[in-house]
PDB file of N, CA and C in Angstrom:
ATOM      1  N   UNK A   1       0.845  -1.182   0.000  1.00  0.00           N
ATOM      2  CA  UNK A   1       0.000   0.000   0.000  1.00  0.00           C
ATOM      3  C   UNK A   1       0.888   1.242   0.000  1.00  0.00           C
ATOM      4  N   UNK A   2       0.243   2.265  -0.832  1.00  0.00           N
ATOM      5  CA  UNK A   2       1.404   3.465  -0.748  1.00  0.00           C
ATOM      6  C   UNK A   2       0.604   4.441   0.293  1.00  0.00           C
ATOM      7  N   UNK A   3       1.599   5.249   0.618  1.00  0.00           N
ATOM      8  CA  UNK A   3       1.295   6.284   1.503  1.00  0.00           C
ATOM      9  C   UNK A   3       0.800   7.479   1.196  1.00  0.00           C
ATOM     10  N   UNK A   4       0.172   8.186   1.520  1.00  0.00           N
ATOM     11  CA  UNK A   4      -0.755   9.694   0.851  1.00  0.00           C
ATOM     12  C   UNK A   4      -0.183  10.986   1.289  1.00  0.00           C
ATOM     13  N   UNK A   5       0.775  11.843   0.108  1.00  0.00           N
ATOM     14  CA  UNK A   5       1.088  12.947   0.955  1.00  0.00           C
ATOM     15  C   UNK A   5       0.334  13.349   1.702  1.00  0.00           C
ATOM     16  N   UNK A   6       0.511  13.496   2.846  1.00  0.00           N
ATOM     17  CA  UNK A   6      -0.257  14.133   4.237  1.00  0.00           C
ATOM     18  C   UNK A   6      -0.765  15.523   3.682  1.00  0.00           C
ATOM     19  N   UNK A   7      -0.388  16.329   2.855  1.00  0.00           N
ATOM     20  CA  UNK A   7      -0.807  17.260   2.217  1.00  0.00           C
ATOM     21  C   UNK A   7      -1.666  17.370   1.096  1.00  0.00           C
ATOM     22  N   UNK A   8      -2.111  15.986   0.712  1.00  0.00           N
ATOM     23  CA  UNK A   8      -3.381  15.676  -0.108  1.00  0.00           C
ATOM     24  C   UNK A   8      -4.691  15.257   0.530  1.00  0.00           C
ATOM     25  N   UNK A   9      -5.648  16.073   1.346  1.00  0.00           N
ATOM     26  CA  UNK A   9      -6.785  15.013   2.296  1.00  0.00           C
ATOM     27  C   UNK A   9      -7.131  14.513   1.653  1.00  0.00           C
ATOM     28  N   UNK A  10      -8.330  13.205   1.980  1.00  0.00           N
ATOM     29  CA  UNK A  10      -8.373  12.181   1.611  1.00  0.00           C
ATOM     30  C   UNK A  10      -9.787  12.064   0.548  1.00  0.00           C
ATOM     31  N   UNK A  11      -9.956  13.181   0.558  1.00  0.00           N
ATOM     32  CA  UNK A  11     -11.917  13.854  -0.421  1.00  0.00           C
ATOM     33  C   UNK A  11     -11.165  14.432  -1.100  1.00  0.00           C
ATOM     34  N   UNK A  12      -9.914  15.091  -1.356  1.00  0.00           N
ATOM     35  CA  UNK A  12      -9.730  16.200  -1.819  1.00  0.00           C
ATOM     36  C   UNK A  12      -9.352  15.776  -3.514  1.00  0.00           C
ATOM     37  N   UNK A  13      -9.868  16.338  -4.508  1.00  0.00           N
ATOM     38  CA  UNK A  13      -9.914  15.585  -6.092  1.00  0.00           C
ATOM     39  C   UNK A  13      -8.652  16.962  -6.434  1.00  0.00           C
ATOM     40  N   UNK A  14      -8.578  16.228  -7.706  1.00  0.00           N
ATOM     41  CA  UNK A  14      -7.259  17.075  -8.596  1.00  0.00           C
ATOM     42  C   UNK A  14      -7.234  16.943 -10.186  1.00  0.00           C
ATOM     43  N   UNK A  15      -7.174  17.685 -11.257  1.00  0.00           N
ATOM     44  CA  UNK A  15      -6.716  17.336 -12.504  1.00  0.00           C
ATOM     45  C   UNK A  15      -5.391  17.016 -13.007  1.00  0.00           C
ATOM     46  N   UNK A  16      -5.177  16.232 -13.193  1.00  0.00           N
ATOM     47  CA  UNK A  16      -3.418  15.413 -14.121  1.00  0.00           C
ATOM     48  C   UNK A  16      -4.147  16.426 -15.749  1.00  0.00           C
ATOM     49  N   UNK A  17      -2.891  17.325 -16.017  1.00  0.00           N
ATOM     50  CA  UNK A  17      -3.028  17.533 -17.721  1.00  0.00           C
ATOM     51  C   UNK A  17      -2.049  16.216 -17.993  1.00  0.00           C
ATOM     52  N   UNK A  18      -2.346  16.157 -19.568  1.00  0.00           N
ATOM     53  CA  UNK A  18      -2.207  15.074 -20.116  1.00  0.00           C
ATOM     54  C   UNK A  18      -0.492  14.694 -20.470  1.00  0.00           C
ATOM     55  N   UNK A  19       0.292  15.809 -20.208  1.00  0.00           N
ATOM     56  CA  UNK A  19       1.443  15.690 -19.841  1.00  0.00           C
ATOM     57  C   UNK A  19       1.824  15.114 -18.761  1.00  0.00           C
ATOM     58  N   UNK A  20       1.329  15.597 -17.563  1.00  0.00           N
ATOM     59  CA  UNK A  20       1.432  15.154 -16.379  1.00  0.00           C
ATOM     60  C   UNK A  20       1.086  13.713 -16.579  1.00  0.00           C
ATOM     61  N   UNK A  21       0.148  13.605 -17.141  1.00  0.00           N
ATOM     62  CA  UNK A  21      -0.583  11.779 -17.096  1.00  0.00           C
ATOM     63  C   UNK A  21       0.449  10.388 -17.490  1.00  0.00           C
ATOM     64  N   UNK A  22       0.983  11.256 -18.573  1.00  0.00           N
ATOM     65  CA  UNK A  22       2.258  10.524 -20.000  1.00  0.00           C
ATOM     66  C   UNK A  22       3.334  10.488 -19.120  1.00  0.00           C
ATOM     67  N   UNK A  23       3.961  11.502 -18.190  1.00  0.00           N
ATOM     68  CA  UNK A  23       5.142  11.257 -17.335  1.00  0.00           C
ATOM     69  C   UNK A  23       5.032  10.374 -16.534  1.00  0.00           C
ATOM     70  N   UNK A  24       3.584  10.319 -15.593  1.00  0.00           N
ATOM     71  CA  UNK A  24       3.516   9.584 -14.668  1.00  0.00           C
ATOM     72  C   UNK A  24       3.178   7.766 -15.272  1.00  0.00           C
ATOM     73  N   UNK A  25       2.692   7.929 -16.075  1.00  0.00           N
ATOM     74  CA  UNK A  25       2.686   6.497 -17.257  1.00  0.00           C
ATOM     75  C   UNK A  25       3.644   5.836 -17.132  1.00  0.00           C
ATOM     76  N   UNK A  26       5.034   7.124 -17.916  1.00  0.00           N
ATOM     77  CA  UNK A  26       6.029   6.116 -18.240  1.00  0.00           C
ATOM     78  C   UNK A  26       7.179   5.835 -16.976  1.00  0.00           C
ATOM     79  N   UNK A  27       6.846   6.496 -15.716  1.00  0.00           N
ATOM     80  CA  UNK A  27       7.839   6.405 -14.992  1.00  0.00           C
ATOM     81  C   UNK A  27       7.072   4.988 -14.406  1.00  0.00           C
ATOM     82  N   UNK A  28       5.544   4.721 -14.316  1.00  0.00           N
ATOM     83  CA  UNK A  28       5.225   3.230 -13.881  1.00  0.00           C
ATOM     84  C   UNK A  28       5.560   2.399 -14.935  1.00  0.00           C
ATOM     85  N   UNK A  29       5.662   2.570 -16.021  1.00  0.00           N
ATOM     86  CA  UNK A  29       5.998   1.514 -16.721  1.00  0.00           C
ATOM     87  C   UNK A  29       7.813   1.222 -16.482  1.00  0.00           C
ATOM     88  N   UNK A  30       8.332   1.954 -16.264  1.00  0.00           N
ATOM     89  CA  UNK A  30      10.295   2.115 -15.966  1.00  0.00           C
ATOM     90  C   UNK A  30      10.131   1.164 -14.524  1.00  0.00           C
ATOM     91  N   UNK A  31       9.367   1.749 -13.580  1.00  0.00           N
ATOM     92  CA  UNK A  31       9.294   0.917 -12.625  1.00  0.00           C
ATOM     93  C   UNK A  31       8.871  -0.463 -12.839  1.00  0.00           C
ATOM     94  N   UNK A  32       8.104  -1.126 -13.777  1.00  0.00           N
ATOM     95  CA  UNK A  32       7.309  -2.212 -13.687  1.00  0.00           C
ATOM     96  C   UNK A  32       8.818  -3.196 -14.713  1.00  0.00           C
ATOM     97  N   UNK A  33       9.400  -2.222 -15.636  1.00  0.00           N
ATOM     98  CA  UNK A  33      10.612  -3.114 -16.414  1.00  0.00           C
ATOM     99  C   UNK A  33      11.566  -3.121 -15.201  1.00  0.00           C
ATOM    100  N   UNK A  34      11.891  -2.063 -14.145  1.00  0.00           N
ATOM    101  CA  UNK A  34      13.304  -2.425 -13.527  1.00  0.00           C
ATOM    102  C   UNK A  34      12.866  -2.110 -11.893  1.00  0.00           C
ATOM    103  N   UNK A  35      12.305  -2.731 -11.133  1.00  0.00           N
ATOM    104  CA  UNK A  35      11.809  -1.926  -9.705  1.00  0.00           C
ATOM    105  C   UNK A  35      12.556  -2.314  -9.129  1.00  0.00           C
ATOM    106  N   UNK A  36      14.217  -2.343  -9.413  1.00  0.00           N
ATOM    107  CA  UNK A  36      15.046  -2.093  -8.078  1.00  0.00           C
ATOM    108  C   UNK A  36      15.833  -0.856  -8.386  1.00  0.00           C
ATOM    109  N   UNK A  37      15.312  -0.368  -9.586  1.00  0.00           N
ATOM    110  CA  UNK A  37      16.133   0.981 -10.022  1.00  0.00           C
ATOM    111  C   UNK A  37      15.878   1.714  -8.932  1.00  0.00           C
ATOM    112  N   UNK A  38      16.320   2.778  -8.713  1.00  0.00           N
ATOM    113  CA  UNK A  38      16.144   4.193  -7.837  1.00  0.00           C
ATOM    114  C   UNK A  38      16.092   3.875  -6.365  1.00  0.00           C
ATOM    115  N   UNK A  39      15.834   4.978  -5.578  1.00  0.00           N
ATOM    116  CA  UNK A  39      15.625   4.829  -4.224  1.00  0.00           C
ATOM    117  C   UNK A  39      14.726   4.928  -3.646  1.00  0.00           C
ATOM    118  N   UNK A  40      14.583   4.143  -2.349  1.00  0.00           N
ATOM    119  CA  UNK A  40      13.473   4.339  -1.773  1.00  0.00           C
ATOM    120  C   UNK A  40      12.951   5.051  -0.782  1.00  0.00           C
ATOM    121  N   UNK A  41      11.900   5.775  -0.028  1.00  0.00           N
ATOM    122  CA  UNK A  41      11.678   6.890   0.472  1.00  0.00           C
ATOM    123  C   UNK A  41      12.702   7.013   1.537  1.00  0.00           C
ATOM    124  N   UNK A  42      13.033   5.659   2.659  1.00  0.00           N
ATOM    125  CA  UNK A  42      13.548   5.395   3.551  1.00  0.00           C
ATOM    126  C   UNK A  42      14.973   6.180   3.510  1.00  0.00           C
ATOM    127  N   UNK A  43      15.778   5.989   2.190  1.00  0.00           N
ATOM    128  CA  UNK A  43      17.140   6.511   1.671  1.00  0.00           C
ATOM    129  C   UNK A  43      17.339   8.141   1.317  1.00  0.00           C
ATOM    130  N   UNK A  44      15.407   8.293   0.540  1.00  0.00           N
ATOM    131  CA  UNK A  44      15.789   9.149  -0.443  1.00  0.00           C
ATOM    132  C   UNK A  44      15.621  10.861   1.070  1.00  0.00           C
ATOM    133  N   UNK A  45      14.595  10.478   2.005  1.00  0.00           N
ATOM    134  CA  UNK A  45      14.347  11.188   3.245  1.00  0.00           C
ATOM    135  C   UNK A  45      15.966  11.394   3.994  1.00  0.00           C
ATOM    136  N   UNK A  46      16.510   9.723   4.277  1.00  0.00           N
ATOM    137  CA  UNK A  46      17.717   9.950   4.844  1.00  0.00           C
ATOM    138  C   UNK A  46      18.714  11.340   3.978  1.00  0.00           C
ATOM    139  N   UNK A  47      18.850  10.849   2.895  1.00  0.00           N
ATOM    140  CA  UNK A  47      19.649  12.270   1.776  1.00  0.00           C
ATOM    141  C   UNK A  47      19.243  13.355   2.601  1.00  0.00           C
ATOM    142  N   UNK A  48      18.200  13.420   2.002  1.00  0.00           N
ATOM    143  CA  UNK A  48      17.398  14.922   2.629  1.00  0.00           C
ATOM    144  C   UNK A  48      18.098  15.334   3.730  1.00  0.00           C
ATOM    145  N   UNK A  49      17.689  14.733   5.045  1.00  0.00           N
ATOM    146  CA  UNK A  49      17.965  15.095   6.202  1.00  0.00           C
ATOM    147  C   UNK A  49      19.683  15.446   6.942  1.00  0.00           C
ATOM    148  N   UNK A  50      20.129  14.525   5.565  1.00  0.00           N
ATOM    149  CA  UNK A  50      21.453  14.224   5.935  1.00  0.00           C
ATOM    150  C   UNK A  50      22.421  15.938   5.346  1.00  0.00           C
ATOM    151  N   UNK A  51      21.474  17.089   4.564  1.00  0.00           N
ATOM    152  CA  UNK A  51      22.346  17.873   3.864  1.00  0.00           C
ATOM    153  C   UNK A  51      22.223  19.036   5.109  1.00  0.00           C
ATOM    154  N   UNK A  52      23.589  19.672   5.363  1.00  0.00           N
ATOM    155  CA  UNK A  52      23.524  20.409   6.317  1.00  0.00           C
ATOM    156  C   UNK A  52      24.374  21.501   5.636  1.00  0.00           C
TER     157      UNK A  52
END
């Protein structure tokens, strides 16, 4: 199960333009050919926190 930016409530609707739609397409399809590519929130948060 994925997690819901806390900054999206849970009624709250949105429009994807059709660009937006095609990016988010092909980055699930990149994920579905290679899902150990990239990082995961656990790492990508650690980065974050880690820049001082």
């Amino acid at each position: 199960m994925h997690q819901v930016d806390e900054n999206i409530k849970d009624n709250e609707s949105f429009t994807l333009s059709a660009k937006h739609k095609s990016i988010i397409d092909e980055r699930i399809k990149n994920h579905h050919t290679n899902p150990d590519a990239g990082s995961n929130w656990k790492e990508v948060k650690q980065g974050i926190t880690s820049i001082k």
